[in-house]
C-alpha atoms as a PDB file:
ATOM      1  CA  UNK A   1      50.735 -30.465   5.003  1.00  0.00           C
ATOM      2  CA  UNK A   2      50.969 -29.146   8.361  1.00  0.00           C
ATOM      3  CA  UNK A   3      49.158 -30.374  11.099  1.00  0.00           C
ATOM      4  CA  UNK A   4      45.372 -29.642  11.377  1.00  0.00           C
ATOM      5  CA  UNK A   5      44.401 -26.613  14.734  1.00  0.00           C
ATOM      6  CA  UNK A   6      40.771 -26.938  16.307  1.00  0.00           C
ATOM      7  CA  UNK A   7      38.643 -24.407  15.243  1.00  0.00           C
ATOM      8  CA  UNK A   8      37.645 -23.145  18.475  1.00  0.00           C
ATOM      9  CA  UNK A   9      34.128 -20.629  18.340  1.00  0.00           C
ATOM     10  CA  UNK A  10      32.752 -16.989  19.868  1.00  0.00           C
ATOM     11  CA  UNK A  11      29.978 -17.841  22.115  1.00  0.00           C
ATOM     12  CA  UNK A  12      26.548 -17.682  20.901  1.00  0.00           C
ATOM     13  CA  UNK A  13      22.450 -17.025  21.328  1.00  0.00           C
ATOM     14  CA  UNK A  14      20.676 -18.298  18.965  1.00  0.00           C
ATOM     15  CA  UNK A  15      16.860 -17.774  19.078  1.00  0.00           C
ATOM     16  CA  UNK A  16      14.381 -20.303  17.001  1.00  0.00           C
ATOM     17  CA  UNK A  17      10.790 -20.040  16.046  1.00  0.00           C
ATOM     18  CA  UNK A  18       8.585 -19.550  18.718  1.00  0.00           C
ATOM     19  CA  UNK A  19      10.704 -17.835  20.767  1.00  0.00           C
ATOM     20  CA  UNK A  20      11.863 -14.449  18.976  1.00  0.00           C
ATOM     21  CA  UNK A  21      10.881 -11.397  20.733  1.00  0.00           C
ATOM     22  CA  UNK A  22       9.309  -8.286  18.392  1.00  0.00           C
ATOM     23  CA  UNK A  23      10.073  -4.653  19.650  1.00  0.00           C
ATOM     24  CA  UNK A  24       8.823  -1.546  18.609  1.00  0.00           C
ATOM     25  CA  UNK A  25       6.767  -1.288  14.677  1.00  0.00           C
ATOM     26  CA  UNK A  26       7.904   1.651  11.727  1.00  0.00           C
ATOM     27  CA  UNK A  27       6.553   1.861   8.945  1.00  0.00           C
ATOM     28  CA  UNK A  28       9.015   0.850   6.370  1.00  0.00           C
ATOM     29  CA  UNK A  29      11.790   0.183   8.943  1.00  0.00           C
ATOM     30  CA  UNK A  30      11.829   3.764   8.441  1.00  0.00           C
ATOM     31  CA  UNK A  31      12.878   3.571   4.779  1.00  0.00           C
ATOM     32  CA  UNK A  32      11.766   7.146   2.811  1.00  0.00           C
ATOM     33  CA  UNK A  33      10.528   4.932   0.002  1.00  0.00           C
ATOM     34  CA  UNK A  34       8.181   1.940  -0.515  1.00  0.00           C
ATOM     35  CA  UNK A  35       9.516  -1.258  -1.027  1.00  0.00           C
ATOM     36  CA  UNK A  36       8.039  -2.770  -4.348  1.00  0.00           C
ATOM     37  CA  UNK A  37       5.781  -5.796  -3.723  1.00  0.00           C
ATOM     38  CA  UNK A  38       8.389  -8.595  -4.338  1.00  0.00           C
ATOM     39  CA  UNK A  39      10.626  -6.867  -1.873  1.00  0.00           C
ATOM     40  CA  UNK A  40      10.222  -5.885   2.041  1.00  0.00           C
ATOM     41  CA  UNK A  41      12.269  -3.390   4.112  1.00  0.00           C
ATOM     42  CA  UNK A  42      15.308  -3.571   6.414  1.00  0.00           C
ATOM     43  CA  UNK A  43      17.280  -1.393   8.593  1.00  0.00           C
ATOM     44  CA  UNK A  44      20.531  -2.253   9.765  1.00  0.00           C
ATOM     45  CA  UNK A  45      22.451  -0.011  12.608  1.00  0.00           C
ATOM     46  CA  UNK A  46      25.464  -1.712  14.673  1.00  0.00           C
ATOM     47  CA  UNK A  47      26.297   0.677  17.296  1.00  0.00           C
ATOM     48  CA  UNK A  48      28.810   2.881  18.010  1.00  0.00           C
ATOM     49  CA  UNK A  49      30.410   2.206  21.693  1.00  0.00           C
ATOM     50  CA  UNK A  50      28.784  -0.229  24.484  1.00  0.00           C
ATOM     51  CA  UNK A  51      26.183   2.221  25.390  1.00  0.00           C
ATOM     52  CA  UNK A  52      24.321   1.756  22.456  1.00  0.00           C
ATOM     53  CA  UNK A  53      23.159  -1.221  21.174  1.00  0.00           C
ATOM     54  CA  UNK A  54      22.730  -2.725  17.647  1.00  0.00           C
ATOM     55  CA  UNK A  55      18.937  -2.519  15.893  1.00  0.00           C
ATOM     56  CA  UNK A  56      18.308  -4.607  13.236  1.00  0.00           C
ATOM     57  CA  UNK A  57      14.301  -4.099  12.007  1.00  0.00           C
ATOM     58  CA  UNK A  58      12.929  -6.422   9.157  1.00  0.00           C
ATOM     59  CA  UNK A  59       9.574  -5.629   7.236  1.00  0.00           C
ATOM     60  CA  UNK A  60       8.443  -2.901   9.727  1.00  0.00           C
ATOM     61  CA  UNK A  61       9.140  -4.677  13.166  1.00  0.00           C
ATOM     62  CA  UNK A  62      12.369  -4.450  14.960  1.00  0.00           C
ATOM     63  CA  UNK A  63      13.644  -7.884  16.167  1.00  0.00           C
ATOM     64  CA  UNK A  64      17.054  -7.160  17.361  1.00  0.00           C
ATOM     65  CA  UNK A  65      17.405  -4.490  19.835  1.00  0.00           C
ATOM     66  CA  UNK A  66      17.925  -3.355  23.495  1.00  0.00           C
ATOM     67  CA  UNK A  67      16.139  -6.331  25.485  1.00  0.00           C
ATOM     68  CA  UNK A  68      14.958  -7.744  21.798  1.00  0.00           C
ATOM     69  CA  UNK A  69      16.515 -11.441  21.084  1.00  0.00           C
ATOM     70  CA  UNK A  70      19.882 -10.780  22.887  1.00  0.00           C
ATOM     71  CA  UNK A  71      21.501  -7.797  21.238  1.00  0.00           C
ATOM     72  CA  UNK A  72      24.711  -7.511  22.015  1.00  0.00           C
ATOM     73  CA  UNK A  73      28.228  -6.655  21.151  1.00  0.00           C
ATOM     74  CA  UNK A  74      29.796  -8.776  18.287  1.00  0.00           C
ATOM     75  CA  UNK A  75      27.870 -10.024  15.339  1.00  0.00           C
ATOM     76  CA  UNK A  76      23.895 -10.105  15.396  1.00  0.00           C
ATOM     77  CA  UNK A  77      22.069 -11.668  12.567  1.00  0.00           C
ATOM     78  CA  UNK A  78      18.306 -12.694  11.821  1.00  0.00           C
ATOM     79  CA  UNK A  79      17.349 -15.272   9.290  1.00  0.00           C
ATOM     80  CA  UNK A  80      14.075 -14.697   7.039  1.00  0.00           C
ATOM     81  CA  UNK A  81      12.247 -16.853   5.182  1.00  0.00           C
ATOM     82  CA  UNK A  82      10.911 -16.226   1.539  1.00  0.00           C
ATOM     83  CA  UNK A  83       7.656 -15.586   3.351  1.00  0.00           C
ATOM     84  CA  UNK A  84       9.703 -12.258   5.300  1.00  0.00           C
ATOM     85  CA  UNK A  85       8.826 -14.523   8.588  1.00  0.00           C
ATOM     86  CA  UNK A  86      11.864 -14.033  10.959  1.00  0.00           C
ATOM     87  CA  UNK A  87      12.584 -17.885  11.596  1.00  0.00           C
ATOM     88  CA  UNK A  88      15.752 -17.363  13.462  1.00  0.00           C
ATOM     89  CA  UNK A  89      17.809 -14.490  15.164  1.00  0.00           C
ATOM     90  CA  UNK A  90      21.244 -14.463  16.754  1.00  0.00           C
ATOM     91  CA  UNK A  91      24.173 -12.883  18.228  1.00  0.00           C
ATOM     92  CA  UNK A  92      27.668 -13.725  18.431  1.00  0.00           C
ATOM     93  CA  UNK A  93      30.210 -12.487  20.522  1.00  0.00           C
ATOM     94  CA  UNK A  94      33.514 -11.986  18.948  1.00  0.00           C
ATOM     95  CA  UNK A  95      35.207  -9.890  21.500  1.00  0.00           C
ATOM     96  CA  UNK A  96      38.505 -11.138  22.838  1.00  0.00           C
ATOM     97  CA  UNK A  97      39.496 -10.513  25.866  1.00  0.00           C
ATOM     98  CA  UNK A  98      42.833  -8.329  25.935  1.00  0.00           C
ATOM     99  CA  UNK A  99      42.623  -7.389  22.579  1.00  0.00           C
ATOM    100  CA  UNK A 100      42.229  -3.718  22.073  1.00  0.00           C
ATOM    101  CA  UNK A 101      40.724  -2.283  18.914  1.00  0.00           C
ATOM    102  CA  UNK A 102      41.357   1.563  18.222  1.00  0.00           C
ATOM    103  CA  UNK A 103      38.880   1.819  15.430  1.00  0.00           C
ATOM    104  CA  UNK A 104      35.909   2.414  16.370  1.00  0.00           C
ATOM    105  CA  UNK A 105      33.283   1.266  13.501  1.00  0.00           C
ATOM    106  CA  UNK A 106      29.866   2.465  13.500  1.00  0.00           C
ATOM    107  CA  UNK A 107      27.428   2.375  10.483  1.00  0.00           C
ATOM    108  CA  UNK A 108      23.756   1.974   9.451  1.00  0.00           C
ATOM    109  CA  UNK A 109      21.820   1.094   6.342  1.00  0.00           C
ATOM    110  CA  UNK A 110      18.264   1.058   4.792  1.00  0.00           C
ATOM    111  CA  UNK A 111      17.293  -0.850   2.190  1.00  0.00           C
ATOM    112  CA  UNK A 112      15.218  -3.323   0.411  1.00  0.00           C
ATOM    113  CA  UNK A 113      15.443  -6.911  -0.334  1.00  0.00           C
ATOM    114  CA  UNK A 114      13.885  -9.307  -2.774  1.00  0.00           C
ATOM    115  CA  UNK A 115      11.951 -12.004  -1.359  1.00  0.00           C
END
């Protein structure tokens, strides 16, 4: 065995209850189709350069935005519970500095998830 390297981390924001912001409402996180009742709606859209931020809307109610919880470049998550109460959302920044990615990578999904 080799010897053992630190993990060392991205920084991070994490927001806990009582503190996470709600932006703008749509109906259905702006899904064409009704969630069933055992299910609620989310919309997922990362971005495509530094101009334009990452959305993430859960059950109707976007919680990660521009100015909503810290959006930012990097990964942003939010954490539901089985009752589709946001209990947690965060962003971490994974961007190096000097490292140079070509690609840019840009996508968004709808979709429904089981409680």
């Amino acid at each position: 065995m080799g010897q053992i390297t630190p993990l060392s981390f991205p920084s991070s924001d994490v927001n806990k209850e009582g503190k996470i912001a709600v932006g703008p409402s749509i109906k259905n996180c702006g899904l064409a189709d009704m969630c069933k009742d055992n299910e609620f709606a989310v919309h997922v859209y990362t971005g495509k350069d530094k101009d334009d931020e990452p959305k993430i809307c859960v059950d109707g109610k976007y919680v990660i935005g521009k100015g909503i919880n810290d959006a930012g470049r990097g990964i942003n998550i939010v954490v539901v519970s089985n009752g589709k109460e946001v209990i947690r959302t965060g962003h971490f920044d994974t961007w190096q500095e000097g490292k140079i990615n070509d690609t840019v990578l840009k996508f968004s999904f709808y979709l429904c998830l089981f409680r």
